[in-house]
Protein backbone atom coordinates (compact mmCIF):
# COMPACT_ATOMS: atom_id res chain seq x y z
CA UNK A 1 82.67 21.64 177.83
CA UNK A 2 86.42 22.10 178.63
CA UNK A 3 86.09 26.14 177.36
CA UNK A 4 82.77 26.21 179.71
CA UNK A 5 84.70 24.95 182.72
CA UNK A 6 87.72 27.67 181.65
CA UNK A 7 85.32 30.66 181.51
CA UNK A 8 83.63 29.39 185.29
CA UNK A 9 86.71 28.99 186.84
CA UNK A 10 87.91 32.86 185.25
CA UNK A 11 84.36 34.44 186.73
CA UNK A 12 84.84 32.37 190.11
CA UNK A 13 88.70 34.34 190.13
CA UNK A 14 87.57 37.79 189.39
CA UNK A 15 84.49 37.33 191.92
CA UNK A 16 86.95 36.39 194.61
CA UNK A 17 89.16 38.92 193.52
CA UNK A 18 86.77 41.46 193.57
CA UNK A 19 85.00 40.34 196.71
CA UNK A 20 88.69 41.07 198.48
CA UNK A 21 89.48 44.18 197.16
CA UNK A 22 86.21 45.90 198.37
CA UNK A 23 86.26 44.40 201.71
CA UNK A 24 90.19 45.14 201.25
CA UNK A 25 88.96 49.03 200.52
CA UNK A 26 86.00 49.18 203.33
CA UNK A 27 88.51 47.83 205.92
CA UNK A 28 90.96 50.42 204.97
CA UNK A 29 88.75 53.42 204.25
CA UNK A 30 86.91 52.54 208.22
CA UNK A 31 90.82 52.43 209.41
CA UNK A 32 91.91 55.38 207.67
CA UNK A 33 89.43 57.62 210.19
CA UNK A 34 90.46 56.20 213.36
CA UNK A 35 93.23 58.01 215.33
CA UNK A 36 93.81 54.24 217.38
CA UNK A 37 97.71 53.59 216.24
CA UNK A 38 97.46 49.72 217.74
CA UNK A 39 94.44 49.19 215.24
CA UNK A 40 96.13 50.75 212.50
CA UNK A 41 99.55 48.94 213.02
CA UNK A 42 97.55 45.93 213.58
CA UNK A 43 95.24 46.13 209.82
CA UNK A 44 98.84 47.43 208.32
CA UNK A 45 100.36 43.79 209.22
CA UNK A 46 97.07 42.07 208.19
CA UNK A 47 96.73 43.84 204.82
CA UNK A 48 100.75 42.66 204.29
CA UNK A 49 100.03 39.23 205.20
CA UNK A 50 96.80 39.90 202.23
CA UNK A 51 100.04 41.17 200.09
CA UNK A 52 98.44 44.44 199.89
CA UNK A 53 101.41 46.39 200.62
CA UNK A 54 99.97 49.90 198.78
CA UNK A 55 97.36 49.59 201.52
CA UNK A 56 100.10 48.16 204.21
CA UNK A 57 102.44 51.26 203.56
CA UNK A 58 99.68 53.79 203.56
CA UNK A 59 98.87 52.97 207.12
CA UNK A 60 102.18 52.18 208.64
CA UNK A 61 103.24 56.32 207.05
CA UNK A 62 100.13 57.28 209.13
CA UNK A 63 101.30 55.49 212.35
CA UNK A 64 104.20 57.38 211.75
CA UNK A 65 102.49 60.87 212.66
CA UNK A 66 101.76 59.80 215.55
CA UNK A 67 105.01 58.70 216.04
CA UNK A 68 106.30 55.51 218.40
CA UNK A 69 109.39 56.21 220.19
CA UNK A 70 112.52 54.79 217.33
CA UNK A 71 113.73 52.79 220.12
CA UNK A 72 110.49 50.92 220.74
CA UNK A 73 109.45 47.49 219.61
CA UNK A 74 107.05 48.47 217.71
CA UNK A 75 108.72 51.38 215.82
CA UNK A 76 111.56 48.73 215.07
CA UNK A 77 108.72 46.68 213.70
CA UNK A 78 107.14 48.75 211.20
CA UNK A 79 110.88 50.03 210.07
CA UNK A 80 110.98 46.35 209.44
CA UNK A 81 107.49 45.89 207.80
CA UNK A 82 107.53 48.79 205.68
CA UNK A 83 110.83 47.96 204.44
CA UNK A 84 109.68 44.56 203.02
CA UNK A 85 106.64 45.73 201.40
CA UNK A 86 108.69 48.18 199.33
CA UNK A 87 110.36 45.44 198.50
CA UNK A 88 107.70 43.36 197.53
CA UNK A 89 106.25 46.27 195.25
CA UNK A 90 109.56 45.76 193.57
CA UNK A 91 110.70 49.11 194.25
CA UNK A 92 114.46 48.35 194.42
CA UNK A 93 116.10 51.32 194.95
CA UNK A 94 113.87 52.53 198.04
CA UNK A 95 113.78 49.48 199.62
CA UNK A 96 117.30 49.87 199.78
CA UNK A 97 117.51 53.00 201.64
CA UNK A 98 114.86 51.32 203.96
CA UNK A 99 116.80 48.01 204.82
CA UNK A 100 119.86 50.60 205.13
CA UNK A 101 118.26 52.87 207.69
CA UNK A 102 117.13 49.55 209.47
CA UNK A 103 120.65 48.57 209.98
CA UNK A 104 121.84 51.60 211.38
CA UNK A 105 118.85 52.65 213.39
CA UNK A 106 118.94 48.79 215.03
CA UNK A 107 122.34 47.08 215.17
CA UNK A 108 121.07 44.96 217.98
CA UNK A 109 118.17 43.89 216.45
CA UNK A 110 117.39 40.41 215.63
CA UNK A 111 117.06 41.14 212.12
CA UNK A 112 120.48 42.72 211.36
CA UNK A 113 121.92 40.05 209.20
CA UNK A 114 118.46 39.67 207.20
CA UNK A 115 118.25 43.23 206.67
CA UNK A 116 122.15 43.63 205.78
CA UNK A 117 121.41 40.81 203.54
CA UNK A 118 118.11 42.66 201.71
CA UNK A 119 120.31 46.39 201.17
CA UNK A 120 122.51 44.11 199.10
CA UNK A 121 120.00 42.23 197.22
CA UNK A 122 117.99 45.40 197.00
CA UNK A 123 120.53 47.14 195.66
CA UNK A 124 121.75 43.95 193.28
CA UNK A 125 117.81 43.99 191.55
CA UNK A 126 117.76 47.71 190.63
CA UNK A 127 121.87 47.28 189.39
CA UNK A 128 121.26 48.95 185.80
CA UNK A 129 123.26 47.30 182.25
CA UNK A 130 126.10 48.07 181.89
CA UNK A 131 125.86 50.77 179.83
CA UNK A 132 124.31 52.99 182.59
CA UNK A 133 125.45 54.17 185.50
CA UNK A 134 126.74 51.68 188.22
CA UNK A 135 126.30 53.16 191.46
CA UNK A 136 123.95 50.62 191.97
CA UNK A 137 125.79 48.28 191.01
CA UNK A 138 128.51 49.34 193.48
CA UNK A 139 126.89 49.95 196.56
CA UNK A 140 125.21 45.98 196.22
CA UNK A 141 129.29 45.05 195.96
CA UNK A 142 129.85 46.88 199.15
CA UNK A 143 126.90 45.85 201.04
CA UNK A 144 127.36 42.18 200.03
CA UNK A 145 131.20 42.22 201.08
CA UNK A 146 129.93 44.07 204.08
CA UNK A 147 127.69 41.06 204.70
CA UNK A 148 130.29 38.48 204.11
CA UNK A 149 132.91 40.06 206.51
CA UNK A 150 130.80 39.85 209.31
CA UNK A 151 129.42 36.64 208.37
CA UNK A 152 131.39 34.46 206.39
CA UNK A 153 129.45 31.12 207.63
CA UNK A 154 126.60 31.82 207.02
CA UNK A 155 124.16 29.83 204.78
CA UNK A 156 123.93 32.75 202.06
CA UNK A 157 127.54 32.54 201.50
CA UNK A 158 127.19 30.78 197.98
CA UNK A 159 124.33 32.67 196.75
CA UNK A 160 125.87 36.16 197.87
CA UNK A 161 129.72 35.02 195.40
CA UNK A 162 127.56 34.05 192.84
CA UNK A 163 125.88 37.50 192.74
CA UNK A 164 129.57 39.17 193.19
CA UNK A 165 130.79 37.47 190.22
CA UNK A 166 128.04 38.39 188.21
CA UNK A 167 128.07 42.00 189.30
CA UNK A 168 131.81 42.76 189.13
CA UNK A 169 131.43 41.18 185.24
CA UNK A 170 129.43 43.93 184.51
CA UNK A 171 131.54 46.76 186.36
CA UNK A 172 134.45 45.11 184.70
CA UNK A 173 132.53 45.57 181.22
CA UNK A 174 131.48 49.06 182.09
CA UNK A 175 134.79 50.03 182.61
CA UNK A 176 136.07 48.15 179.36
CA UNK A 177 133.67 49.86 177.41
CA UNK A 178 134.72 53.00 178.89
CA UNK A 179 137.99 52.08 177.29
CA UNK A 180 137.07 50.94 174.66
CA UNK A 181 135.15 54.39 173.68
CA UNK A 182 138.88 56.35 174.03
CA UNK A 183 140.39 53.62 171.61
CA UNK A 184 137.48 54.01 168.85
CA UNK A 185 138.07 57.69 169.09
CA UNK A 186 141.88 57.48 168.53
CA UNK A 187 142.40 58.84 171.95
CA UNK A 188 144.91 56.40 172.47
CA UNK A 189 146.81 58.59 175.43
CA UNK A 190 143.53 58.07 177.07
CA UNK A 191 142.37 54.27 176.20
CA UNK A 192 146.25 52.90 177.33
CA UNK A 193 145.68 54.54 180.26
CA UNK A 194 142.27 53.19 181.37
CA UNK A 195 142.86 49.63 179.57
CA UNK A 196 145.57 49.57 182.05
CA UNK A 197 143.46 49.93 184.97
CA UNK A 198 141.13 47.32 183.74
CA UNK A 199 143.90 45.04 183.79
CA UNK A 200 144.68 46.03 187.32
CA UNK A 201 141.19 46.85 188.90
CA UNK A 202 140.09 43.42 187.07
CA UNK A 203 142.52 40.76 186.42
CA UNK A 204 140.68 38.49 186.09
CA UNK A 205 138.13 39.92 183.75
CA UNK A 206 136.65 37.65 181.36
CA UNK A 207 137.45 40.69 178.94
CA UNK A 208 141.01 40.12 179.68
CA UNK A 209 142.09 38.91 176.57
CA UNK A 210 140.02 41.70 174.38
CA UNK A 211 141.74 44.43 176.73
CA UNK A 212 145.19 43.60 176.13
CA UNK A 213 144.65 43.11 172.39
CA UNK A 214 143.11 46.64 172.55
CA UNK A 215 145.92 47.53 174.30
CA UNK A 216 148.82 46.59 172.23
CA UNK A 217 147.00 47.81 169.36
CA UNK A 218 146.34 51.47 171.32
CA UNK A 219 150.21 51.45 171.80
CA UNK A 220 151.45 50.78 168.29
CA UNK A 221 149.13 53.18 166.78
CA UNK A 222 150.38 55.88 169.27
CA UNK A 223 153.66 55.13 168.30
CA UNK A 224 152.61 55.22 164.30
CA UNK A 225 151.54 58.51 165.01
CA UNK A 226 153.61 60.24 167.70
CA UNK A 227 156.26 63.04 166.15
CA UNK A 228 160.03 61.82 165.76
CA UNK A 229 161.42 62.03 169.56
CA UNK A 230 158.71 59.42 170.82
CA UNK A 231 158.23 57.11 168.39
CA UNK A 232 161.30 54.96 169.96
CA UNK A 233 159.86 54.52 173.48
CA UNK A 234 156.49 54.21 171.90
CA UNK A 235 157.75 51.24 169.84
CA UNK A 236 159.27 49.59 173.09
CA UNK A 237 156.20 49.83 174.56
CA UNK A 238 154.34 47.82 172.06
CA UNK A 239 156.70 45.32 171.48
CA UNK A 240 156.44 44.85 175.38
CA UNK A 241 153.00 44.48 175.41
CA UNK A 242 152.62 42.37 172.08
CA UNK A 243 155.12 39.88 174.28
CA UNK A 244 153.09 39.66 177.27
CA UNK A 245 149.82 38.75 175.21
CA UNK A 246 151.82 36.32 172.90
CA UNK A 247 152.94 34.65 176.51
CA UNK A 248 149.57 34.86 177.87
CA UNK A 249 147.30 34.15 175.28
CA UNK A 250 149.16 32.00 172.77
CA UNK A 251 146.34 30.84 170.63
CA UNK A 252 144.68 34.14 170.26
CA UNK A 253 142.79 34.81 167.39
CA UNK A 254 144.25 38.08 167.56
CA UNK A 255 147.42 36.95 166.52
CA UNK A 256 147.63 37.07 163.22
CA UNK A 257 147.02 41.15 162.88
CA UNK A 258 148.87 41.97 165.72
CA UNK A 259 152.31 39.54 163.92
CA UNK A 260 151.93 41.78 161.21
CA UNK A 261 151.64 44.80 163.55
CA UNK A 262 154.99 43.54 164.92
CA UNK A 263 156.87 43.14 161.59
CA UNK A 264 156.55 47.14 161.40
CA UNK A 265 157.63 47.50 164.72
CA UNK A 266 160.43 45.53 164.75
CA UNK A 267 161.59 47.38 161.23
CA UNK A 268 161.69 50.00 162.79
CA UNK A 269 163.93 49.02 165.80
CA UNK A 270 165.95 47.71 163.56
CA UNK A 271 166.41 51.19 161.98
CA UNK A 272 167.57 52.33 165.69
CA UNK A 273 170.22 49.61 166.13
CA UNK A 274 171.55 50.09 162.85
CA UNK A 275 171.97 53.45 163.21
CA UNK A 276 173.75 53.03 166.63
């Protein structure tokens, strides 16, 4: 009984399914021949409110040859309309470009903030991992601290930080690994140099404590294997940075290594005073 009820209510879905996606198809197909750009704007709307937005973008495009004045109502309208049902076909990156050109084709318009709002969120769903590139990634930063600049009341407030955070974690991890790729290749020149920015571009990366140990580690292995008239600057330089992590991080499970680390650094600037 229960599995005959399942299969009727299945066939009752697909018919109704079905029965709207031929009248869904004769509607367009009869609106696709006329040349009337109220009627087509008009089924465009309807066939978004249906969540049809293939058929809803096909016919706004077509208004579009024929071309409303940018300034009018109704051209601000469809910006507005096609915008969202790129969106809604969860094609991020496009949608983007749409809710951008909204904003700067209509600053007056009713539905700035909501449409400064979507480039950022927009931008925020299509933001790649953090291996790939981050473009993405920065432009929803901008657009979101763009947002929250010119309105820092309003009632997305939370919801926009707690996207922030979560995006500037992964530019922060992009950029560690980054680093991190110089230090496994014993380009240590190179990985001091952009574990440093981390430090500064991030501070308060939840990486922090992996960066620095990477760091005083990049420095006492340059100094292991720089030629005579470096090695006692290079040594400074890791003791320096072993003290900062021992102050900051005093727990660390890092520790232990980077002690033993230190026993051959201080050895040798022992070797310096003693011969001064």
């Amino acid at each position: 009984m229960l599995q005959f009820e399942w299969s009727m209510k299945r066939f009752i879905y697909i018919a109704v399914t079905l029965f709207f996606t031929l009248t869904s198809c004769g509607e367009y197909a009869k609106v696709l021949k006329t040349e009337d750009t109220s009627l087509m704007y008009e089924k465009a709307i309807e066939f978004y409110n249906r969540g049809d937005y293939t058929h809803c973008l096909n016919l706004l495009d077509k208004v579009k040859v024929y071309a409303y004045s940018v300034g009018s109502r109704r051209a601000q309208s469809m910006a507005y309309y096609r915008a969202y049902a790129t969106y809604n076909k969860k094609l991020y990156e496009p949608a983007a470009e749409l809710f951008e050109m909204f904003v700067s084709t209509y600053p007056d318009s009713p539905f700035y903030e909501e449409c400064l709002y979507m480039v950022g969120l927009c931008y925020y769903k299509s933001s790649p991992r953090a291996l790939l590139d981050q473009n993405a990634t920065n432009m929803a930063l901008r657009y979101f601290q763009s947002y929250l600049d010119r309105y820092p009341r309003s009632s997305r407030k939370d919801e926009i930080n707690g996207y922030m955070v979560e995006l500037l974690d992964k530019v922060s991890y992009k950029a560690f690994l980054n680093a991190q790729n110089y230090y496994n290749r014993g380009r240590y020149v190179s990985a001091i140099v952009s574990l440093d920015n981390c430090l500064t571009e991030f501070p308060g990366s939840r990486y922090r404590e992996d960066i620095m140990a990477m760091l005083f580690d990049a420095k006492y292995q340059l100094a292991v294997n720089s030629i005579e008239e470096k090695k006692l600057e290079r040594y400074y330089d890791a003791q320096e940075e072993f003290v900062y992590f021992q102050e900051e991080f005093p727990e660390s499970r890092y520790l232990t290594t980077m002690k033993k680390q230190m026993e051959d650094v201080e050895k040798f600037l022992k070797g310096y005073e003693f011969e001064d």
